[in-house]
Protein backbone atom coordinates (compact mmCIF):
# COMPACT_ATOMS: atom_id res chain seq x y z
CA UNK A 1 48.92 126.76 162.22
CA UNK A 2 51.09 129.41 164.03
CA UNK A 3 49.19 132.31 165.31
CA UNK A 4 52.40 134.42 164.21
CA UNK A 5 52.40 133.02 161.14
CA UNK A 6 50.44 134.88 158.57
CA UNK A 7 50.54 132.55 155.11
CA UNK A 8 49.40 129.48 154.33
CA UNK A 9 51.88 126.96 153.85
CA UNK A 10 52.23 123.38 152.39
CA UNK A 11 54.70 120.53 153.28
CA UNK A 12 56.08 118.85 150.61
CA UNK A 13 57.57 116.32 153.16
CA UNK A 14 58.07 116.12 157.14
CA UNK A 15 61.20 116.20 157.46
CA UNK A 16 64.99 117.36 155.82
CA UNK A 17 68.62 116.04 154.83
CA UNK A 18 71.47 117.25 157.48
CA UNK A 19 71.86 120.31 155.57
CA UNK A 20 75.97 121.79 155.76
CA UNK A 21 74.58 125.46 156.67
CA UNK A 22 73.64 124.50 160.04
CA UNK A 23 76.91 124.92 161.66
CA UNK A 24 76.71 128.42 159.97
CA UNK A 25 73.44 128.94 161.82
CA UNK A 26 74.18 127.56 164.82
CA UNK A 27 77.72 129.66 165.14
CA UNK A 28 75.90 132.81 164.17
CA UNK A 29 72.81 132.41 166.51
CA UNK A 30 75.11 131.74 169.44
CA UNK A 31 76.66 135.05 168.97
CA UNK A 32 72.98 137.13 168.29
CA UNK A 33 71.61 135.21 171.53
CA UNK A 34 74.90 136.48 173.44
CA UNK A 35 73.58 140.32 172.17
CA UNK A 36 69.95 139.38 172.84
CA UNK A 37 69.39 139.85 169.31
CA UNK A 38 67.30 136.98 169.18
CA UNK A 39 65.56 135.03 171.29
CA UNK A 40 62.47 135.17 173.69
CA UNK A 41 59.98 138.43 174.80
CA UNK A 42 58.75 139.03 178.19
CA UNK A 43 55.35 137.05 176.99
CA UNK A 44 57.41 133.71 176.41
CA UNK A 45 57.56 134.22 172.52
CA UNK A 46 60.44 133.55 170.38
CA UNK A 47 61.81 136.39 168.27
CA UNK A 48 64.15 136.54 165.43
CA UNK A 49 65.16 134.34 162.28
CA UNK A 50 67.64 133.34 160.35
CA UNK A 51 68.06 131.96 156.41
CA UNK A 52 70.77 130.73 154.24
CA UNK A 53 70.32 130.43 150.54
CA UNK A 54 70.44 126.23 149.24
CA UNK A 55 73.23 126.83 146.56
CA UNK A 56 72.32 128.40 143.55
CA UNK A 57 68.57 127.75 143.47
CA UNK A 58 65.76 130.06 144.91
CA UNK A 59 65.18 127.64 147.69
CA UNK A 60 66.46 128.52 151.09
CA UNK A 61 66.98 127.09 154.78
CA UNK A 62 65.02 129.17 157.68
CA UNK A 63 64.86 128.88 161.17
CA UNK A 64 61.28 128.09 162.22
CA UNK A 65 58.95 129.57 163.87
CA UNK A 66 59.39 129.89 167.64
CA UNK A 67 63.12 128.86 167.50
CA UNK A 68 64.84 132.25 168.75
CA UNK A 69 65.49 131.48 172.14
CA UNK A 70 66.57 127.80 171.24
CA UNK A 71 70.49 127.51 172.30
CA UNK A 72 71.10 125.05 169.50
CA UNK A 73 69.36 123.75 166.66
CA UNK A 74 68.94 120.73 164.81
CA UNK A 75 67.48 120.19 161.35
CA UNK A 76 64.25 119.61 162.78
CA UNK A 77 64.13 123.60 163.86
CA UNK A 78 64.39 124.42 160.12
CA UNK A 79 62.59 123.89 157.34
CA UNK A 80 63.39 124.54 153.78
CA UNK A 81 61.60 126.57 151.67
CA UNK A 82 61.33 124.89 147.83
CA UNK A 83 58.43 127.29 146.24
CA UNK A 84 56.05 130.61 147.58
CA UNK A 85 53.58 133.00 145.85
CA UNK A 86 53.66 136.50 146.88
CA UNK A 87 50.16 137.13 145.61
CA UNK A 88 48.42 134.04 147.43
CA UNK A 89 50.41 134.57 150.37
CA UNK A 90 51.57 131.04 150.50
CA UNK A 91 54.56 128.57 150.35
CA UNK A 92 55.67 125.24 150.09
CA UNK A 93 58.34 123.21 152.73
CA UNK A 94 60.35 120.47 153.73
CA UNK A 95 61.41 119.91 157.33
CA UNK A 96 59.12 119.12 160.62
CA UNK A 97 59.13 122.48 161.99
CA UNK A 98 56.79 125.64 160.97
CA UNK A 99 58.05 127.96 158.77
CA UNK A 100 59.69 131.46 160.34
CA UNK A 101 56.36 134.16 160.20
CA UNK A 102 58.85 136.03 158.18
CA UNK A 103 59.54 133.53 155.71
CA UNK A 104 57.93 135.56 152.66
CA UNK A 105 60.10 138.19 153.94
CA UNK A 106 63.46 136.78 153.65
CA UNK A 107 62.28 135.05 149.99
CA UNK A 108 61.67 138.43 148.85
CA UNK A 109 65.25 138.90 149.59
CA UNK A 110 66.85 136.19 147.96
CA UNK A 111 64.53 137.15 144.78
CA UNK A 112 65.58 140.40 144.99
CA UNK A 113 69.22 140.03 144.68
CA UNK A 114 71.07 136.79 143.70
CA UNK A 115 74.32 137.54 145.28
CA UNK A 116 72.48 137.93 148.65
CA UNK A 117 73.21 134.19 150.58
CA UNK A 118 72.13 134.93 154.10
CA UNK A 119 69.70 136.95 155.63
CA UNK A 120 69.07 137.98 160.06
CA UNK A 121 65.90 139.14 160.89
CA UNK A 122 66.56 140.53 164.62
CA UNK A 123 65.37 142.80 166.99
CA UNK A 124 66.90 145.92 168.61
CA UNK A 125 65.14 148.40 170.11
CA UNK A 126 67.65 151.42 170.22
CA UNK A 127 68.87 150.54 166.92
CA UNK A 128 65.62 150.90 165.58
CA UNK A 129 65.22 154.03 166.61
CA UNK A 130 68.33 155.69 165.69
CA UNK A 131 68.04 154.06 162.04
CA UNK A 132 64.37 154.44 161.62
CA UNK A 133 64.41 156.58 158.16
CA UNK A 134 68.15 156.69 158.33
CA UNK A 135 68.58 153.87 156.43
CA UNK A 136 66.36 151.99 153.66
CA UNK A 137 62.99 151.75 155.96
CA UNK A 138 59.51 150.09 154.91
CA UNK A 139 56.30 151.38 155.34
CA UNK A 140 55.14 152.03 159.08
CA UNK A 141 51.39 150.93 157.65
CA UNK A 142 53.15 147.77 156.45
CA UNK A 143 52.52 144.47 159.14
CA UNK A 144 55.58 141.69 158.82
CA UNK A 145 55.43 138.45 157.25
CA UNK A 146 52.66 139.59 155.11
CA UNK A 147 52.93 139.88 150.83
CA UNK A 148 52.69 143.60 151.22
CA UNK A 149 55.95 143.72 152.83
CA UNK A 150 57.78 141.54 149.91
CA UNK A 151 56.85 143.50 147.68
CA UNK A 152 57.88 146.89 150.06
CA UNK A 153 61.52 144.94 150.22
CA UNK A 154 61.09 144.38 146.47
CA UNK A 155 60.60 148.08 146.13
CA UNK A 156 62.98 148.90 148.58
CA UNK A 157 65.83 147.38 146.55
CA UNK A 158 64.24 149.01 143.46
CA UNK A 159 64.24 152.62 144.98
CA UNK A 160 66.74 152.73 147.79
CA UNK A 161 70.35 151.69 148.72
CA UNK A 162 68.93 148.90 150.80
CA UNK A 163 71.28 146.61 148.51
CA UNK A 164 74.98 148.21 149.28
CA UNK A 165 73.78 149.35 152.83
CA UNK A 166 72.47 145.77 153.72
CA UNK A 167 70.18 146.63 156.29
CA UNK A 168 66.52 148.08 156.53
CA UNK A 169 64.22 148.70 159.14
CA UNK A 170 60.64 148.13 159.47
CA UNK A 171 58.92 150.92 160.72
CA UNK A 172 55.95 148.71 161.43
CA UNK A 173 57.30 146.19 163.03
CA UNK A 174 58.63 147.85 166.18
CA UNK A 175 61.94 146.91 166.96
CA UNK A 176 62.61 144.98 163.80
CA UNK A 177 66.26 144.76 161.47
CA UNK A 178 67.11 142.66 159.29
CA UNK A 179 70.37 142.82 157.15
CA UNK A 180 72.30 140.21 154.72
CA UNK A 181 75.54 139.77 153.02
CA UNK A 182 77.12 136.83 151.17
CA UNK A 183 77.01 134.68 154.74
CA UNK A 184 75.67 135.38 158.25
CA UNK A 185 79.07 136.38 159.45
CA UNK A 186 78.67 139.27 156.95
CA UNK A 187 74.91 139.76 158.00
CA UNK A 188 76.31 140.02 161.77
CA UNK A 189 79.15 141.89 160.79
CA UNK A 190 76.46 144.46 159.42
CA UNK A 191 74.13 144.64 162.50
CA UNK A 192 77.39 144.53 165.17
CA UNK A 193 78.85 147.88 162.28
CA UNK A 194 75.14 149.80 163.00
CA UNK A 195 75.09 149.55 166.27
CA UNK A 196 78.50 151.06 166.83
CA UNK A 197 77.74 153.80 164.78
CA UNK A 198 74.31 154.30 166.14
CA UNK A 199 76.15 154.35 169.49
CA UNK A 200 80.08 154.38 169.84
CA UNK A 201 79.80 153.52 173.22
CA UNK A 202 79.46 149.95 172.54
């Protein structure tokens, strides 16, 4: 058990099919490590996740847990997520590698919209800042990875335009963004578009 990780999970099986998104991944984590959107604190920990959506279904591939400052990953860094429960705070996997502590976060996503593929979970202090309440922005009493914050993102795309802005911010989470789009290039696309507004120096 991850100490970052706050849900219970069960694998299904060790270990996952080459899976066609990983070049996807890979290409888009080369280019948030080159920001130092992702990767690892001053403590040694690994920060930041990314998902892709398998297909059609409800199931999804995530990064796992302690992956961000990995240069390149295999299958074996991912997992894929085949079932969760909000309410017991747990999920079900295939692959050899812990599930992402935000998991249940980027699920919430997927089951919020349909048309949503891919999904970064990064982190960026000034940007945080300057879009803290600006944009769609969870509760600052709200921890990550934890069922309370699906359901905030659940709410959020009920009550906000977290859905055509494609980013929010969690206020209780210092430091933490995570946007979508139909692929990671558009998630990217959306974090790279903040930050230039947030600061047009860059």
């Amino acid at each position: 058990m991850s100490h970052y990780v706050k849900f219970t999970y069960q694998c299904a099986r060790p270990d996952i099919a080459p899976f066609e998104a990983i070049a996807e991944l890979n290409a888009c984590r080369r280019k948030l490590l080159e920001q130092r959107l992702i990767g690892v604190d001053s403590n040694g920990v690994g920060f930041g996740n990314l998902s892709v959506r398998d297909g059609v279904s409800g199931n999804f591939y995530i990064t796992g847990s302690a992956t961000g400052g990995l240069p390149e990953l295999t299958p074996t860094d991912c997992v894929r997520v085949v079932a969760y429960d909000f309410a017991r705070n747990w999920l079900r996997y295939e692959g050899a590698a812990i599930p992402s502590s935000e998991s249940l976060t980027q699920a919430a996503i997927y089951e919020s919209d349909p048309t949503i593929s891919a999904a970064i979970h990064c982190h960026d202090s000034v940007l945080w800042r300057t879009r803290l309440d600006r944009v769609p922005t969870s509760s600052k009493a709200i921890a990550y990875g934890t069922p309370e914050m699906a359901y905030e993102i659940m709410r959020l795309f009920t009550v906000s335009d977290v859905r055509s802005r494609e980013i929010f911010v969690m206020a209780g989470h210092e430091g933490g963004i995570v946007t979508f789009g139909k692929n990671l290039e558009d998630a990217f696309d959306v974090v790279m578009r903040e930050r230039r507004e947030s600061s047009p120096c860059i």
